[in-house]
N, C-alpha and C. Protein backbone atom coordinates (compact mmCIF):
# COMPACT_ATOMS: atom_id res chain seq x y z
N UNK A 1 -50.18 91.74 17.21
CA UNK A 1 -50.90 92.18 18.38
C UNK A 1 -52.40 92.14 18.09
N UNK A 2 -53.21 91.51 19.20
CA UNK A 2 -54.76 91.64 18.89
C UNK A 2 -55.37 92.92 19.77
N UNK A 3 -56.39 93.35 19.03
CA UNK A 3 -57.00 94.82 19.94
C UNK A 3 -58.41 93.80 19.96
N UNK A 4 -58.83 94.22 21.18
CA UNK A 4 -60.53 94.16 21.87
C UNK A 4 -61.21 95.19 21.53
N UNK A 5 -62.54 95.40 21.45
CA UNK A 5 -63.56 96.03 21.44
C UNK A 5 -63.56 95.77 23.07
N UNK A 6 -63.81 96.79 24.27
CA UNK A 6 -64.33 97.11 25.43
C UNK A 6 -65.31 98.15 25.78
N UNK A 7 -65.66 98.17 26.71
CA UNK A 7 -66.78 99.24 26.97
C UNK A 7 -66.48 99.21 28.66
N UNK A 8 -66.63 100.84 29.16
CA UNK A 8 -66.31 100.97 30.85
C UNK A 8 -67.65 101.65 31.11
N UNK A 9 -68.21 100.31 31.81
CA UNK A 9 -69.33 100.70 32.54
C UNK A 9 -69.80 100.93 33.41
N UNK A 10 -70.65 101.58 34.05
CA UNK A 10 -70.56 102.22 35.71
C UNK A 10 -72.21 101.41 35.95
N UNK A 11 -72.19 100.55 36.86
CA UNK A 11 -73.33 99.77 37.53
C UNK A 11 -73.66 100.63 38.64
N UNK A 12 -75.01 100.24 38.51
CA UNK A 12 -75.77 100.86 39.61
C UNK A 12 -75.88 102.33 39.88
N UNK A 13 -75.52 102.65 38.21
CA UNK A 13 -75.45 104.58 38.19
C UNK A 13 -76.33 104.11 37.17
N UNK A 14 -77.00 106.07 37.02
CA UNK A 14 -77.27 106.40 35.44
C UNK A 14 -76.82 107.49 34.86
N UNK A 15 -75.47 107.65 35.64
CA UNK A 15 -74.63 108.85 35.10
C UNK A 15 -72.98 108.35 35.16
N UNK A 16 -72.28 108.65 34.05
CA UNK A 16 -70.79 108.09 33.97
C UNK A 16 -69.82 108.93 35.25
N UNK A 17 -69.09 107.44 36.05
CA UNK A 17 -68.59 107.84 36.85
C UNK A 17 -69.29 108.13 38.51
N UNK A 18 -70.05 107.39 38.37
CA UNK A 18 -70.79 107.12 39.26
C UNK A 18 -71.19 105.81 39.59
N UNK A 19 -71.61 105.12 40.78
CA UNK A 19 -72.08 103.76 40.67
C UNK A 19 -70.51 102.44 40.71
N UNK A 20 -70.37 101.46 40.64
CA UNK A 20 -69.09 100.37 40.73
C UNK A 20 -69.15 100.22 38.65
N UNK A 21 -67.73 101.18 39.02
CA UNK A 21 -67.23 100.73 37.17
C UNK A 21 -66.60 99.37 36.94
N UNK A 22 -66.71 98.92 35.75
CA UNK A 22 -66.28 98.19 35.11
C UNK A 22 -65.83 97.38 33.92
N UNK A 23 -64.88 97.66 33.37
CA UNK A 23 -64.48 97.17 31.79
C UNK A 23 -64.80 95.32 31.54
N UNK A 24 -65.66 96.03 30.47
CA UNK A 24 -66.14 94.33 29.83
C UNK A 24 -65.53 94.32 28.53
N UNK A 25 -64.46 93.00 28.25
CA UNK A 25 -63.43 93.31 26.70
C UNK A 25 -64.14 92.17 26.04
N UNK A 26 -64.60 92.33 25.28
CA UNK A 26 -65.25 91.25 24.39
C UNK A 26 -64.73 90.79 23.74
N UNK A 27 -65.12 89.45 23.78
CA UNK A 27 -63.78 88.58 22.97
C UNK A 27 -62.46 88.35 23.53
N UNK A 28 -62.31 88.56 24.97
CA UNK A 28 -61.13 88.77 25.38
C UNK A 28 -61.06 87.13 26.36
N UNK A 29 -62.22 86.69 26.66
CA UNK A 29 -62.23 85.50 27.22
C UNK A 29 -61.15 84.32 26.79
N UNK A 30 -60.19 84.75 25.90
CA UNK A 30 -59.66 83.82 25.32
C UNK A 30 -57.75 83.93 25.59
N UNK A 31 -57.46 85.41 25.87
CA UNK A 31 -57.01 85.56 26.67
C UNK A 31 -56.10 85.04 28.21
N UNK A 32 -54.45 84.83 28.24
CA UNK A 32 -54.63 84.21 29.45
C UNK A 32 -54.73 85.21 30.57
N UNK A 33 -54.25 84.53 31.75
CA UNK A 33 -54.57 84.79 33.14
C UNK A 33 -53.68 86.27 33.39
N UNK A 34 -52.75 86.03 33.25
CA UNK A 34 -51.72 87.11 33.37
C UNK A 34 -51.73 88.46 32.43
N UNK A 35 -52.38 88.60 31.51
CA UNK A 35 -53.09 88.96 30.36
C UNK A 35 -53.92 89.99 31.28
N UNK A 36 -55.12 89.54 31.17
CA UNK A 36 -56.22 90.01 32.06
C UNK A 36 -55.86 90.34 33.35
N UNK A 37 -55.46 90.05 34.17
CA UNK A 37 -54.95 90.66 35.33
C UNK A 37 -54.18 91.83 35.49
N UNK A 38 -53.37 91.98 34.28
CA UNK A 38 -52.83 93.19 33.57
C UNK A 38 -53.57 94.27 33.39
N UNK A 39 -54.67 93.75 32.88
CA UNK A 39 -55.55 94.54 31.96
C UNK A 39 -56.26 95.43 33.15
N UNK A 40 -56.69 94.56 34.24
CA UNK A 40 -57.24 94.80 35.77
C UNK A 40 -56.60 96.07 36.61
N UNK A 41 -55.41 95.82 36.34
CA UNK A 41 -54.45 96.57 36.97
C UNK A 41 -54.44 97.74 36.24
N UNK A 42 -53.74 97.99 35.10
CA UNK A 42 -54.12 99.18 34.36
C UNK A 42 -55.18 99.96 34.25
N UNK A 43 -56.30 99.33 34.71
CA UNK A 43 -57.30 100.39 34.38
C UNK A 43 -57.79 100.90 35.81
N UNK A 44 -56.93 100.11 36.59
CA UNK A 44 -57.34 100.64 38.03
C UNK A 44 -58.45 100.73 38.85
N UNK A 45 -59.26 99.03 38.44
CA UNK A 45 -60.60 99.13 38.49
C UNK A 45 -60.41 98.05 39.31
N UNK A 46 -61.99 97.56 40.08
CA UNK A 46 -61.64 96.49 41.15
C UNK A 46 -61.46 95.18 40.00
N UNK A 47 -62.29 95.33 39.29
CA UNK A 47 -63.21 93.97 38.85
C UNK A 47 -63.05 94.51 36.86
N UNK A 48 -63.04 93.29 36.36
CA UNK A 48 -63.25 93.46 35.02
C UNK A 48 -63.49 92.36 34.35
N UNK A 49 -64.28 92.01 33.06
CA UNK A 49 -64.73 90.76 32.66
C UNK A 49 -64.26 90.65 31.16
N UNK A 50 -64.12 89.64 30.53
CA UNK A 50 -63.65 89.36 29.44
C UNK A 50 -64.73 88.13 28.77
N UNK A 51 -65.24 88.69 27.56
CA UNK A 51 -66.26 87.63 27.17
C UNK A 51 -66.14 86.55 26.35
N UNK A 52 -66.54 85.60 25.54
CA UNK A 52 -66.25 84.78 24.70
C UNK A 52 -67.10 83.96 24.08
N UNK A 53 -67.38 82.93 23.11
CA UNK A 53 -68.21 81.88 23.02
C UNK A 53 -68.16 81.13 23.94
N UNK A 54 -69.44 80.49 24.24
CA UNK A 54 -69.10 79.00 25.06
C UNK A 54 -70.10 77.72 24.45
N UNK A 55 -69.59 76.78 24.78
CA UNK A 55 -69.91 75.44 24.87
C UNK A 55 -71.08 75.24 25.13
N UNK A 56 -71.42 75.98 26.42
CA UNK A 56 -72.97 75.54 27.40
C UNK A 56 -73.43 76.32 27.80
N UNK A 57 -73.07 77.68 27.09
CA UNK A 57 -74.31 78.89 27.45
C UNK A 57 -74.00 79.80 25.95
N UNK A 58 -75.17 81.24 26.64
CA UNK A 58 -74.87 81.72 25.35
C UNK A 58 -73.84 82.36 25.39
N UNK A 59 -73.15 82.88 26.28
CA UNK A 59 -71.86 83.67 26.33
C UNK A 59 -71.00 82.92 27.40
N UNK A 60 -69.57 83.18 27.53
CA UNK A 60 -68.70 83.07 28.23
C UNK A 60 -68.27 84.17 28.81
N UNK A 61 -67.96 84.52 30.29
CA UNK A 61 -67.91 85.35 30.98
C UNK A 61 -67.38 84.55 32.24
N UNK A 62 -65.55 85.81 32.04
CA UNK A 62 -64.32 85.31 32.89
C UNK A 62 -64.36 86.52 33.85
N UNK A 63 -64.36 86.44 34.80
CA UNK A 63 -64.08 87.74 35.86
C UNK A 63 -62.59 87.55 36.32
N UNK A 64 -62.20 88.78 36.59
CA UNK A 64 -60.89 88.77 37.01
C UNK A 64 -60.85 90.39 37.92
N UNK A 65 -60.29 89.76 39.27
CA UNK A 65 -59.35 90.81 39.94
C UNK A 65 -58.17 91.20 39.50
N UNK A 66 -57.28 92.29 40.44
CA UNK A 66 -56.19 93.03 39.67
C UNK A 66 -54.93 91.49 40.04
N UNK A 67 -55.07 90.50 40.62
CA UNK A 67 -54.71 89.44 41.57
C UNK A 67 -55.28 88.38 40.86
N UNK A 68 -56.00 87.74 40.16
CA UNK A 68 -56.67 86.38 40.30
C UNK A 68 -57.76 86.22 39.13
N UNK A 69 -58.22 85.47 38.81
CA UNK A 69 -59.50 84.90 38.11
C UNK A 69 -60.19 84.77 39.33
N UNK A 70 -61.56 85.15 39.12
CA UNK A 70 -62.80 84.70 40.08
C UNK A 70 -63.53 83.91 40.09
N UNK A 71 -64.37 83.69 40.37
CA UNK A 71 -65.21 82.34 39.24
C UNK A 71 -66.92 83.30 39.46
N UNK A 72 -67.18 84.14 39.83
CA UNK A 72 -68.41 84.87 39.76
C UNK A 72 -68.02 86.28 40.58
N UNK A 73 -68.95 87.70 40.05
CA UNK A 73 -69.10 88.84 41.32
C UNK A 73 -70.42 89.31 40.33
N UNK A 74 -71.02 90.08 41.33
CA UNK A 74 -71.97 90.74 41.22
C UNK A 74 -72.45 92.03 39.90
N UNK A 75 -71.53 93.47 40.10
CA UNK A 75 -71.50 94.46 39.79
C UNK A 75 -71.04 93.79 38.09
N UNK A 76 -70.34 93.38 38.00
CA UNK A 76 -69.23 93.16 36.38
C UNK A 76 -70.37 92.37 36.12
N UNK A 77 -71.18 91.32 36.19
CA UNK A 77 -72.37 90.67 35.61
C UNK A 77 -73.06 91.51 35.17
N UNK A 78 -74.04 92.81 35.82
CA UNK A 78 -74.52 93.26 35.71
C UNK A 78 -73.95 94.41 34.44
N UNK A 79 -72.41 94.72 34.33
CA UNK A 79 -71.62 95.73 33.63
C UNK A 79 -72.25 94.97 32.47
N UNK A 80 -71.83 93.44 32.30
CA UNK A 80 -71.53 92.98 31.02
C UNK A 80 -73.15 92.72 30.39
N UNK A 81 -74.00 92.34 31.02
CA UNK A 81 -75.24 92.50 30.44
C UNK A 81 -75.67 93.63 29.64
N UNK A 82 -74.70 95.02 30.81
CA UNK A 82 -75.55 96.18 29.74
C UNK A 82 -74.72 96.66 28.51
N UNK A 83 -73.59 96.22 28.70
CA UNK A 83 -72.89 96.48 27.44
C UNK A 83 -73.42 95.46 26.29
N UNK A 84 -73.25 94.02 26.64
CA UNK A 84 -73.68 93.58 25.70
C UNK A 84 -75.03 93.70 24.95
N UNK A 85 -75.77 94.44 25.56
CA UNK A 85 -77.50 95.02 25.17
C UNK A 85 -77.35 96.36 24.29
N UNK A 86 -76.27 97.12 24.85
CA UNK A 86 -76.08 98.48 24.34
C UNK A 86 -75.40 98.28 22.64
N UNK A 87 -74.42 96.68 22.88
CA UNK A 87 -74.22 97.12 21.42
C UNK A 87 -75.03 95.60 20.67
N UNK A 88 -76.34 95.41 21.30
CA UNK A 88 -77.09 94.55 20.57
C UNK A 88 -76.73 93.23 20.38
N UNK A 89 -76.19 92.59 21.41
CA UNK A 89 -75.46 91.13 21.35
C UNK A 89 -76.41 90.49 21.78
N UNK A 90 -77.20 90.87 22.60
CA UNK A 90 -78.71 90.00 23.41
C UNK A 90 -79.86 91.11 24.03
């Protein structure tokens, strides 16, 4: 079994539990579909992102509903920026 490092972050707050939450699993971009959609569902959140290396940027960043892969949203961009700042990735 593999474990993620995640972080649940609340956008557009500056207090926990406030603002559109959202779990960013790092390293989880690798992950399949059914996987993550799981993951969506369990935590009972709209939106959640899973990160990774990529090819043609500096990060990889998969969004997923409790339903689907997305291909972009708003709030979880913004989640995953501040997590990845908080634990010094960029």
């Amino acid at each position: 079994m593999s474990w993620f490092d995640f972080d649940w972050v609340d956008a557009f707050s500056d207090r926990a539990f406030g603002g559109n939450g959202c779990a960013v699993v790092h390293g989880g971009a690798i992950l399949p579909v059914d996987v993550c959609t799981a993951y969506v569902r369990e935590t009972s959140l709209v939106e959640c992102t899973f990160t990774g290396p990529s090819d043609v940027a500096d990060i990889r960043v998969r969004y997923f509903l409790a339903s689907r892969e997305i291909p972009f949203a708003g709030h979880p961009t913004i989640a995953t920026v501040a997590a990845m700042r908080s634990r010094g990735l960029f």
